[in-house]
Protein backbone atom coordinates (compact mmCIF):
# COMPACT_ATOMS: atom_id res chain seq x y z
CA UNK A 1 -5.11 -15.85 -23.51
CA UNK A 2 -1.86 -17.28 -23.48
CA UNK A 3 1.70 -15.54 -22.16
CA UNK A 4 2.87 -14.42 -25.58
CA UNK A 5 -0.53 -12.95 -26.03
CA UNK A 6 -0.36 -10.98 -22.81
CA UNK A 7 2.75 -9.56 -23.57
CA UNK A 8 2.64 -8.64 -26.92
CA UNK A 9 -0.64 -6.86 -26.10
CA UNK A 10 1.58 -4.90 -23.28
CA UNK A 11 3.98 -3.92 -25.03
CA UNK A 12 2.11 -2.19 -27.75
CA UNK A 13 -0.01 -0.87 -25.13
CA UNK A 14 3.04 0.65 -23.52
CA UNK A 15 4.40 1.89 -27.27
CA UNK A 16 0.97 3.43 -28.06
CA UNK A 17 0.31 5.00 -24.52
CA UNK A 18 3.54 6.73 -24.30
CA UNK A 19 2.82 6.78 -20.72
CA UNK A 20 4.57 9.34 -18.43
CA UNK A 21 5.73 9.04 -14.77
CA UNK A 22 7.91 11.78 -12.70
CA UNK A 23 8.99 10.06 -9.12
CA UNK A 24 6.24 7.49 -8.18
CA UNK A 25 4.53 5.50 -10.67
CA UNK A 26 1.45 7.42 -9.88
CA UNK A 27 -1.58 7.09 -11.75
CA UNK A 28 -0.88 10.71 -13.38
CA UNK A 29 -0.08 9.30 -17.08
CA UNK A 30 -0.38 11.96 -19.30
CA UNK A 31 -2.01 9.38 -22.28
CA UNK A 32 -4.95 9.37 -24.73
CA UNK A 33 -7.38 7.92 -22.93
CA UNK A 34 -8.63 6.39 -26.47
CA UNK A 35 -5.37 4.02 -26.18
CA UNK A 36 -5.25 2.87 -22.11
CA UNK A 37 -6.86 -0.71 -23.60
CA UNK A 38 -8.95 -1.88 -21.22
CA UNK A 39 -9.28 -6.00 -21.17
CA UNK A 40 -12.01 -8.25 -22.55
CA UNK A 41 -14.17 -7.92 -19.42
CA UNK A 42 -14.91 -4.11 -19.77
CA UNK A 43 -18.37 -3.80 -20.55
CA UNK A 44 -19.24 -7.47 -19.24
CA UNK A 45 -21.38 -8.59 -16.39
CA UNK A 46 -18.87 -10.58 -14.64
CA UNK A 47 -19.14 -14.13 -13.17
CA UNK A 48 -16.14 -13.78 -10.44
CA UNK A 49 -17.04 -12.84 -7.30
CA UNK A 50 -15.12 -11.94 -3.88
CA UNK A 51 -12.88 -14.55 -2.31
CA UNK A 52 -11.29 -17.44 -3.22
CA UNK A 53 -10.53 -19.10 -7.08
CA UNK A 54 -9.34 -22.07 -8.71
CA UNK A 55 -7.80 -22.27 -11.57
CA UNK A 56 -5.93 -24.69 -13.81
CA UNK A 57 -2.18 -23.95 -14.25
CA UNK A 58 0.57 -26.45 -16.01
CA UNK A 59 -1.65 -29.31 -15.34
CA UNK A 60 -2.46 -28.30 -11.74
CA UNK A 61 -4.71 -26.77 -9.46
CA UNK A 62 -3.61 -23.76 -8.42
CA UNK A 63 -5.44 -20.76 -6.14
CA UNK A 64 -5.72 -17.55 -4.87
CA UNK A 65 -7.74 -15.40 -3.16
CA UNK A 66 -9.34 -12.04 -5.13
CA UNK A 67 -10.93 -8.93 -3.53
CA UNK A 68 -13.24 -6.59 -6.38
CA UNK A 69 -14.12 -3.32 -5.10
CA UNK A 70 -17.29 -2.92 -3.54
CA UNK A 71 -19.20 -0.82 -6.07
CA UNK A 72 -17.49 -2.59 -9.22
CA UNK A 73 -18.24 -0.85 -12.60
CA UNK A 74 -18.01 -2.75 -15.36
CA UNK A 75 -17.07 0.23 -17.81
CA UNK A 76 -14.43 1.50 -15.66
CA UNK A 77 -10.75 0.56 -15.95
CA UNK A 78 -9.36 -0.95 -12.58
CA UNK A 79 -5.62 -0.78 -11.17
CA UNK A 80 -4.59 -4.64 -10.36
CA UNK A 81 -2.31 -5.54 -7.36
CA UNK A 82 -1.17 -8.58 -7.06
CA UNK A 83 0.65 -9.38 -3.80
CA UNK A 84 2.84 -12.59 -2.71
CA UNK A 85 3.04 -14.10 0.54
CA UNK A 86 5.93 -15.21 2.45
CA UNK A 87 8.24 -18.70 3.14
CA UNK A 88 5.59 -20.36 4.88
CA UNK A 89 2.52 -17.84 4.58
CA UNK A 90 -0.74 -17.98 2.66
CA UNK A 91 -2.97 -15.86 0.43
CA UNK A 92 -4.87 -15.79 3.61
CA UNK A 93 -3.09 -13.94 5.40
CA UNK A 94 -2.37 -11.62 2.57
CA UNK A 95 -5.67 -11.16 1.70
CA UNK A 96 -7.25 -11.14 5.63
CA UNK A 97 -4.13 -9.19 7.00
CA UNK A 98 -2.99 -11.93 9.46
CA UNK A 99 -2.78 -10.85 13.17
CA UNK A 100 -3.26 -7.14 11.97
CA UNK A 101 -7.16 -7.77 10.15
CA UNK A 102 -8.77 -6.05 7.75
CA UNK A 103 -6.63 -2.56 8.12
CA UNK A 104 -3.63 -4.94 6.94
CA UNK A 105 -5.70 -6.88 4.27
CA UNK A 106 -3.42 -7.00 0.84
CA UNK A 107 -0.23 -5.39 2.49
CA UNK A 108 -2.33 -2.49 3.88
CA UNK A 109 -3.02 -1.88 0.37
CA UNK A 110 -6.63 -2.35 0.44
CA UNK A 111 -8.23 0.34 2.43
CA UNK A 112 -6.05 2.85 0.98
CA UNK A 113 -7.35 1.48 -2.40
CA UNK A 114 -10.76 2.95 -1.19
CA UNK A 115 -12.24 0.42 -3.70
CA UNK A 116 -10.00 1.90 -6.48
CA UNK A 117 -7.64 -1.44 -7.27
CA UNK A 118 -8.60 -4.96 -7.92
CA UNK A 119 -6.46 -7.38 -5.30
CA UNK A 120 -4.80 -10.67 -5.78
CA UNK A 121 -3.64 -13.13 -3.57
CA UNK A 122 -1.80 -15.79 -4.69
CA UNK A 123 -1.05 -19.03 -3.12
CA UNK A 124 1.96 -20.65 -3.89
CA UNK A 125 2.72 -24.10 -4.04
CA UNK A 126 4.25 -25.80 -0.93
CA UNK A 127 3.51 -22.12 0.64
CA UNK A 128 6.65 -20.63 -1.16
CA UNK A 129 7.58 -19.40 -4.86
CA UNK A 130 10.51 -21.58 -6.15
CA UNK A 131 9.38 -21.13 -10.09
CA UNK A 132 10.43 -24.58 -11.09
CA UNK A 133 10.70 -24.50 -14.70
CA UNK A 134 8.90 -21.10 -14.92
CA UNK A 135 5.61 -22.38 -13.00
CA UNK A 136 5.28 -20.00 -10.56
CA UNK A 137 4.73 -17.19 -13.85
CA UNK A 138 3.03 -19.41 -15.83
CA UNK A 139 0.33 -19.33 -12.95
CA UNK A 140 0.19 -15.40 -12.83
CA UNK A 141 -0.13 -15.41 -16.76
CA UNK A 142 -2.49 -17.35 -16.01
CA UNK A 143 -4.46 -15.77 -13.32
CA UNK A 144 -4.19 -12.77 -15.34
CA UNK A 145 -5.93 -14.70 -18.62
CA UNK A 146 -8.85 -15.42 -15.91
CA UNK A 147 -9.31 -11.78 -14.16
CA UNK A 148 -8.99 -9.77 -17.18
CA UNK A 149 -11.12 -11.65 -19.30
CA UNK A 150 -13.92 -11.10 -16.76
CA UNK A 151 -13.04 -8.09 -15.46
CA UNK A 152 -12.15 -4.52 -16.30
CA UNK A 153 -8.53 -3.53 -15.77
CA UNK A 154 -6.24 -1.03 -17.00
CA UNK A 155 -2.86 -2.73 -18.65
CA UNK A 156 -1.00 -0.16 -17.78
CA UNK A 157 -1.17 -0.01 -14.20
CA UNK A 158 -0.40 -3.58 -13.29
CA UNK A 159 1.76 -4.02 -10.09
CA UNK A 160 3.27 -6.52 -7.86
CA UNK A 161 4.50 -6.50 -4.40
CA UNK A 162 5.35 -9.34 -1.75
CA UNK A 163 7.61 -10.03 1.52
CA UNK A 164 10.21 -11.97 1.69
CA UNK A 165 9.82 -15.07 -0.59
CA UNK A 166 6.99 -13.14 -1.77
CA UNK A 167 8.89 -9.84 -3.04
CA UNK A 168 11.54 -12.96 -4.72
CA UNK A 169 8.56 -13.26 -6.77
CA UNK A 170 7.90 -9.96 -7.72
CA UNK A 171 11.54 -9.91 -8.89
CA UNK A 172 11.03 -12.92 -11.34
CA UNK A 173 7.96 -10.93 -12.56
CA UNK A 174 10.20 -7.49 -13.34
CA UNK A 175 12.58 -9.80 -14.86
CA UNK A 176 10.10 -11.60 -17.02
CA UNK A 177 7.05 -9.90 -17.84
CA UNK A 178 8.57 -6.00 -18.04
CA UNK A 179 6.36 -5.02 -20.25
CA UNK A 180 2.67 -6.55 -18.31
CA UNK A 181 3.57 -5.28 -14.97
CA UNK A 182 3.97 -1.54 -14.50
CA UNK A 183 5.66 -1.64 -11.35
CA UNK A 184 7.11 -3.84 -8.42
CA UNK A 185 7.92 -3.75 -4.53
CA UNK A 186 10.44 -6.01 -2.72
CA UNK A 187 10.24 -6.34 0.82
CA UNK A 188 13.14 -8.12 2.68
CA UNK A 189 13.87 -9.60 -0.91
CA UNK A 190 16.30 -12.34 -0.03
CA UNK A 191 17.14 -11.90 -3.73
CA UNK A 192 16.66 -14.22 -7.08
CA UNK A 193 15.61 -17.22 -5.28
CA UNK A 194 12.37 -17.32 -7.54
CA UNK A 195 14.57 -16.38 -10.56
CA UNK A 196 15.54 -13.92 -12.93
CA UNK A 197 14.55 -14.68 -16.45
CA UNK A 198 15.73 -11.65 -18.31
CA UNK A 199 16.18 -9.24 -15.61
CA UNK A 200 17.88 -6.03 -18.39
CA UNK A 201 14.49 -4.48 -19.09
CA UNK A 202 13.57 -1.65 -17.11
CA UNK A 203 10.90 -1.61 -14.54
CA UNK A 204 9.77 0.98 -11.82
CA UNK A 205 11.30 -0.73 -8.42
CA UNK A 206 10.86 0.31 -5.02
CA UNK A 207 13.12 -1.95 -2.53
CA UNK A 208 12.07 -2.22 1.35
CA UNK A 209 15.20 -3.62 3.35
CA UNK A 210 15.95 -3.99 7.26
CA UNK A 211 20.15 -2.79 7.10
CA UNK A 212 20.13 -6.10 10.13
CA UNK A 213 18.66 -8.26 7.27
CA UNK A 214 21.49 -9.28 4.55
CA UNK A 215 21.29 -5.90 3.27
CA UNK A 216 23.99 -6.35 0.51
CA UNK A 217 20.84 -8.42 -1.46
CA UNK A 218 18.84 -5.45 -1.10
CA UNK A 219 21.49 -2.90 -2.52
CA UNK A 220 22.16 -5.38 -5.10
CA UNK A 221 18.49 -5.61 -6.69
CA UNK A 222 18.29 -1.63 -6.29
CA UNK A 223 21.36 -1.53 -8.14
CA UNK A 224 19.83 -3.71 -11.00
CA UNK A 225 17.04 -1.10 -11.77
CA UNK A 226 19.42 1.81 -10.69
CA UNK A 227 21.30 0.44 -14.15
CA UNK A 228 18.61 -0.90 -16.04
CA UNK A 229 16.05 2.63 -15.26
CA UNK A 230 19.43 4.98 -16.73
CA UNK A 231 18.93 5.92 -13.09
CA UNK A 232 22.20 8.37 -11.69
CA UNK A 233 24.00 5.93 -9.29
CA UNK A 234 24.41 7.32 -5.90
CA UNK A 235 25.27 6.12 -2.28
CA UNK A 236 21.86 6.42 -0.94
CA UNK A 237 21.65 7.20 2.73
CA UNK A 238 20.85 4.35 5.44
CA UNK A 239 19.86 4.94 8.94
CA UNK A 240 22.05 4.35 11.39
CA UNK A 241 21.44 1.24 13.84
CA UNK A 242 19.73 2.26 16.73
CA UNK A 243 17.97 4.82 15.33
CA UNK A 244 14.92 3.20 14.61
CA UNK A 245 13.54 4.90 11.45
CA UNK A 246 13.99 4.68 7.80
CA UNK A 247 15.35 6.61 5.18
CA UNK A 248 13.45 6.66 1.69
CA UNK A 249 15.12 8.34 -1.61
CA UNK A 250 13.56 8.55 -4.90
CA UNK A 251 16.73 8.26 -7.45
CA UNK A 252 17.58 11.16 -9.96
CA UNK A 253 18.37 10.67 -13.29
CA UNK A 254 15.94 7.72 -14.04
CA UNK A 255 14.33 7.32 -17.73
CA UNK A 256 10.81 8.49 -17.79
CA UNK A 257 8.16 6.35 -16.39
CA UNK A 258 10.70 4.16 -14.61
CA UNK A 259 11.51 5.44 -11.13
CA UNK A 260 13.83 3.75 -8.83
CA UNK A 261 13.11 4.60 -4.35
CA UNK A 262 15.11 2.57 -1.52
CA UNK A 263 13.75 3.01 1.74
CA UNK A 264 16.33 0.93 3.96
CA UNK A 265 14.83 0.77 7.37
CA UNK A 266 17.02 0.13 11.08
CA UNK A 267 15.30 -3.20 11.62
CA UNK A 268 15.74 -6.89 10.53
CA UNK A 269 13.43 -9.69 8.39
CA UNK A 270 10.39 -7.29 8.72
CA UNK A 271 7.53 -6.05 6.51
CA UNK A 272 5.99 -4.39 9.00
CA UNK A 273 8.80 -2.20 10.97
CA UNK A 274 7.20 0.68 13.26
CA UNK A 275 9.50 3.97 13.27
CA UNK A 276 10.38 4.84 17.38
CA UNK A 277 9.69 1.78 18.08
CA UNK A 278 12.77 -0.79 18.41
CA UNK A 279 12.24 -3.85 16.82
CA UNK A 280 8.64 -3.16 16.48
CA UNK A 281 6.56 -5.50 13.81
CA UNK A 282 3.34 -4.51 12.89
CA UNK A 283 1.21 -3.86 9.44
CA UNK A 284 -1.36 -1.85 11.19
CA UNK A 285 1.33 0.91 12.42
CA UNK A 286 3.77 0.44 10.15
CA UNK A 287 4.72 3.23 7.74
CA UNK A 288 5.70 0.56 4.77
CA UNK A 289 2.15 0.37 3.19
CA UNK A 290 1.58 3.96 3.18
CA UNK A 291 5.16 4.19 1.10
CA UNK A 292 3.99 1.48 -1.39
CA UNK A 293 0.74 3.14 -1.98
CA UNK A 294 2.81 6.41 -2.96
CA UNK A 295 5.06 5.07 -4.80
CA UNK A 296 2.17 2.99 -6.95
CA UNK A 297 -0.07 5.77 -6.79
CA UNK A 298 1.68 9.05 -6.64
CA UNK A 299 -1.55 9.66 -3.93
CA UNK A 300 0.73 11.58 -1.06
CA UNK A 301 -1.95 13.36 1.03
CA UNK A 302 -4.42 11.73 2.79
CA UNK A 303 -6.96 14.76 1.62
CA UNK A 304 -6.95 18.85 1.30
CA UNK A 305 -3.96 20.68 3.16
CA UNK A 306 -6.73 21.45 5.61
CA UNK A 307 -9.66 19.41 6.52
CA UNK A 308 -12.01 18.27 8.57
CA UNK A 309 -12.57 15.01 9.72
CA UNK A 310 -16.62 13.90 9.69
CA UNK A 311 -17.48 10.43 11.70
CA UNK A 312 -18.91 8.02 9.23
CA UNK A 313 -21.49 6.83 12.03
CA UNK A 314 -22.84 10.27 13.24
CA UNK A 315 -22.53 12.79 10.44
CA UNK A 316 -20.35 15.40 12.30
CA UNK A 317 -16.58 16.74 12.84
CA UNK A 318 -14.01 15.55 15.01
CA UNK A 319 -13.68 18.62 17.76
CA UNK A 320 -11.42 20.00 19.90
CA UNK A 321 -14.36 20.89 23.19
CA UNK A 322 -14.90 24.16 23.79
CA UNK A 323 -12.43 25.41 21.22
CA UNK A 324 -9.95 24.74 23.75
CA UNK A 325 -6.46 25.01 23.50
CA UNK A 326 -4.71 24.01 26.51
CA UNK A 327 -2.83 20.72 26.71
CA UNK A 328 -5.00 18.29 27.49
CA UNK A 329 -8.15 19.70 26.11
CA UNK A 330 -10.20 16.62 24.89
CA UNK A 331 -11.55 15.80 21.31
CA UNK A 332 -15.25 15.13 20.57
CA UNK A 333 -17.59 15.18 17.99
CA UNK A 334 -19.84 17.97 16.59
CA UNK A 335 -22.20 19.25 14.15
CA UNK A 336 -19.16 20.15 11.08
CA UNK A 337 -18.90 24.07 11.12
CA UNK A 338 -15.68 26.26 9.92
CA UNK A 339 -14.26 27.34 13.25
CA UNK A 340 -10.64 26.53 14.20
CA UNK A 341 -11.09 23.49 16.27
CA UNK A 342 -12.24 21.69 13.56
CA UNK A 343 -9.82 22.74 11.12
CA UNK A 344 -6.97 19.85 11.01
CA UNK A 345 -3.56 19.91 9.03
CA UNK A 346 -1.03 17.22 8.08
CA UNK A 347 2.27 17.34 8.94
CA UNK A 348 3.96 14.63 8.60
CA UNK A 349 2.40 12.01 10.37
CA UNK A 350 0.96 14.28 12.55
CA UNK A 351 -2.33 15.94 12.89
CA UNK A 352 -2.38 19.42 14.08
CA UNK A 353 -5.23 21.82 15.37
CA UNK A 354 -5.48 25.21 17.23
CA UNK A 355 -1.58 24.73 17.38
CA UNK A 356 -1.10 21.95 18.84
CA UNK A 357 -1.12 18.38 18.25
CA UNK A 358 -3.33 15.21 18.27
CA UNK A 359 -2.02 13.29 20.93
CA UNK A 360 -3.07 9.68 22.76
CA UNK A 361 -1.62 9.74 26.17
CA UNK A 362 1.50 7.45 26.70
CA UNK A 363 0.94 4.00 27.63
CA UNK A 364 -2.82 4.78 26.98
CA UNK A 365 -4.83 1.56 26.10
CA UNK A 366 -8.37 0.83 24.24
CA UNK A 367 -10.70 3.46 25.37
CA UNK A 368 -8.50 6.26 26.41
CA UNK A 369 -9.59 9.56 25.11
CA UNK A 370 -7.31 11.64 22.41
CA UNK A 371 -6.51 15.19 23.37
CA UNK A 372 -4.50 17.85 22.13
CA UNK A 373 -0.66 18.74 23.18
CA UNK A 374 2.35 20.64 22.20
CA UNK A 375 3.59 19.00 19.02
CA UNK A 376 7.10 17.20 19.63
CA UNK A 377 6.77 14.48 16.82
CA UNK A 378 6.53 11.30 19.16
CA UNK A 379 5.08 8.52 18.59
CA UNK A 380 1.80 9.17 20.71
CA UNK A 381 1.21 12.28 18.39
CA UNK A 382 1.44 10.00 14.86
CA UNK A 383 -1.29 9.06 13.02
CA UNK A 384 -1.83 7.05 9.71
CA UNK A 385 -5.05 7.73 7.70
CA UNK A 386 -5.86 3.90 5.76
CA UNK A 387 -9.08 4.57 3.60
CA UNK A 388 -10.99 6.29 6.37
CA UNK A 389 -9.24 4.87 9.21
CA UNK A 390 -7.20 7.06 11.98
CA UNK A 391 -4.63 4.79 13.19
CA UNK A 392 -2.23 5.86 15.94
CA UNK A 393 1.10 4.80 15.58
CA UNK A 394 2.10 4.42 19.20
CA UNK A 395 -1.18 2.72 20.18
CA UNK A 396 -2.07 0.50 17.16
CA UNK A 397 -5.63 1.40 17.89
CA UNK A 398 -8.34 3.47 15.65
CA UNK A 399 -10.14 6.90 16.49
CA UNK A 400 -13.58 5.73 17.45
CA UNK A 401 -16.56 7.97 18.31
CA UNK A 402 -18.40 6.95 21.07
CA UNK A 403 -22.07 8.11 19.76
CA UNK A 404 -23.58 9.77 17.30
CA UNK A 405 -24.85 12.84 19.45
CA UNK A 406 -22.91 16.14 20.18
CA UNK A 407 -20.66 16.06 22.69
CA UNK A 408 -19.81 12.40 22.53
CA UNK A 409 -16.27 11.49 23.42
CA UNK A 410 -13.54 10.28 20.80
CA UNK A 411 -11.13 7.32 22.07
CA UNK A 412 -8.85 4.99 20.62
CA UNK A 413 -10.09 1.52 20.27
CA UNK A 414 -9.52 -1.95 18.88
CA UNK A 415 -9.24 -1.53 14.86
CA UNK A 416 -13.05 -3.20 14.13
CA UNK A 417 -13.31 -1.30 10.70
CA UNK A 418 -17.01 -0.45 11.87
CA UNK A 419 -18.73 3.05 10.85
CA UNK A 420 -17.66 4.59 14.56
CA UNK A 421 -14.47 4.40 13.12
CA UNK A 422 -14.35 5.52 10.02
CA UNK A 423 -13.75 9.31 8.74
CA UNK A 424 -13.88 11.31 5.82
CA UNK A 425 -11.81 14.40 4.55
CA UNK A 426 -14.13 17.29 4.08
């Protein structure tokens, strides 16, 4: 399937869906499901497997890495992500999460997928994106002739996201292919270095920007889908410098189905900037993927207002001992009952329990146990939940169980992705 194919079949997809988005570009399309068209390789057995790919593009060989969810069904329509590496990175370390591992794999995208999305990983030529002569799209048209002919994916919820050079590339793709991709992220864009071929269409855009990193390029692409969405123009706030936070805001005003956010951050040439933390970089604690997902997804909560959490590895709940609730009081785990000290709420990035607050002692390493403390929003007491992962944002490290019997003690360890660390909402 050539481009003009692709985009004539997304545009009448688009004109027959009717789709409808309020604020993200969440999944929550109110549309006949009769006219979401899935692609040629619904209902196929297909031949591409996990890992990498080569394919033919403008007379060379390009590559990239892909990642198909672990229970793949062949009759059920997929969301595709395609995300771009950096000046000088790889699909590798897109796809593997460079220094962060797995929990960063795909932008952090992937375990919040919870084998939900399809993944691609491009690799650009000369490790950048500079779109000579249209190349650089030619390649994803043609990536995207490859993985929908084989597998199942919904047209409508195509997306594109990238750092740096990488999220110059995901501009060229708003730009050119409006109608194919549903919605795009820019991280530290330095801009139109990849292009801008077109560039009046409308296109959900979320834009990621350190106000230490050229930030006038930043305001400028916002600014192109502020106009191009019918989006009300506003001076959108920006965190001051020293603060060490960001500042997101969803824009009023926008047409339907084509929201605009800007989530300026205190921070430089970063795509993984940790709030509290000053000049912090890192994908595993960052609060950037969690952002994207929303915005892609509409998928705010990590799970009901109240939950437990049940260890993967030993069947039971995450539990404050003794129904404590002094600070201090340690956390193990515990055959899953209804009581109070299993009974966790979000707030914020904060877990809370018999009033008080998860909490990894400062300057704790691997192995320390969690406890409970007054809440007072630091960074010891913030937590991201990544597809069954408990990450704490001071630490880096994951909740781990340390057996499977009653009464065994919950730390924070060394992100392995293993069953000890991995916990369900129930």
């Amino acid at each position: 399937m050539r481009r003009n194919t692709i985009q004539r079949r997304a545009w009448s997809l688009i004109a027959a869906a009717a789709l409808v988005l309020s604020g993200a570009v969440a999944g929550a399309a109110q549309a006949d499901p009769a006219v979401l068209a899935g692609t040629a390789g619904c209902g196929k057995a297909p031949t591409l497997r996990n890992g990498d790919q080569t394919i033919q593009s403008g007379g060379k060989s390009r590559s990239f890495i892909l990642s198909i969810p672990d229970d793949y069904d062949n009759t059920r329509q997929y969301r595709l992500v395609f995300g771009f590496h950096w000046l000088g990175g790889t699909a590798g370390q897109v796809a593997g999460g460079g220094s962060d591992g797995d929990v960063y794999a795909h932008y952090g995208l992937r375990r919040l997928a919870n084998n939900s999305t399809i993944f691609v990983a491009p690799q650009g030529l000369n490790n950048g994106w500079g779109n000579s002569g249209g190349e650089a799209v030619r390649f994803v048209d043609d990536m995207l002739s490859r993985i929908e002919n084989d597998l199942c994916v919904d047209t409508t919820q195509r997306f594109s996201l990238g750092f740096s050079y990488g999220g110059a590339m995901s501009i060229s793709l708003a730009c050119s292919r409006p109608a194919v991709f549903r919605a795009i992220v820019a991280i530290a864009s330095p801009g139109e270095i990849s292009g801008c071929d077109g560039g009046t269409a409308p296109v959900a855009f979320m834009g990621i920007h350190g106000i230490s990193d050229n930030i006038g390029s930043g305001r400028s692409q916002r600014d192109r889908w502020v106009r191009n969405n019918g989006c009300t123009a506003q001076n959108a706030p920006e965190p001051a410098r020293g603060s060490n936070t960001h500042i997101t805001t969803t824009y009023s005003g926008c047409r339907s189905g084509y929201p605009v956010v800007w989530a300026p951050f205190d921070g430089g040439h970063q795509q993984g900037p940790v709030d509290g933390c000053a000049g912090c970089e890192s994908g595993a604690r960052s609060w950037v993927k969690t952002e994207v997902w929303k915005f892609f997804t509409g998928d705010t909560t990590p799970g009901p207002t109240t939950f437990r959490l049940r260890g993967e590895s030993s069947g039971r709940c995450l539990d404050v001992s003794g129904a404590a609730t002094a600070n201090g009081s340690q956390l193990i785990t515990w055959d899953c009952h209804g009581n109070p000290n299993q009974q966790f709420t979000r707030n914020g990035q904060a877990l809370q329990v018999v009033g008080k607050c998860l909490d990894v002692p400062t300057g704790a390493g691997s192995g320390a146990r969690v406890q409970i403390w007054d809440c007072h929003g630091g960074t010891n007491q913030s937590w991201t939940l990544d597809g069954g992962t408990v990450t704490s944002v001071h630490t880096g490290l994951c909740l781990t169980s340390g057996g499977t019997a009653n009464g065994a003690a919950v730390t924070v360890a060394t992100c392995r992705g293993s069953a000890d660390q991995r916990w369900a909402t129930a």
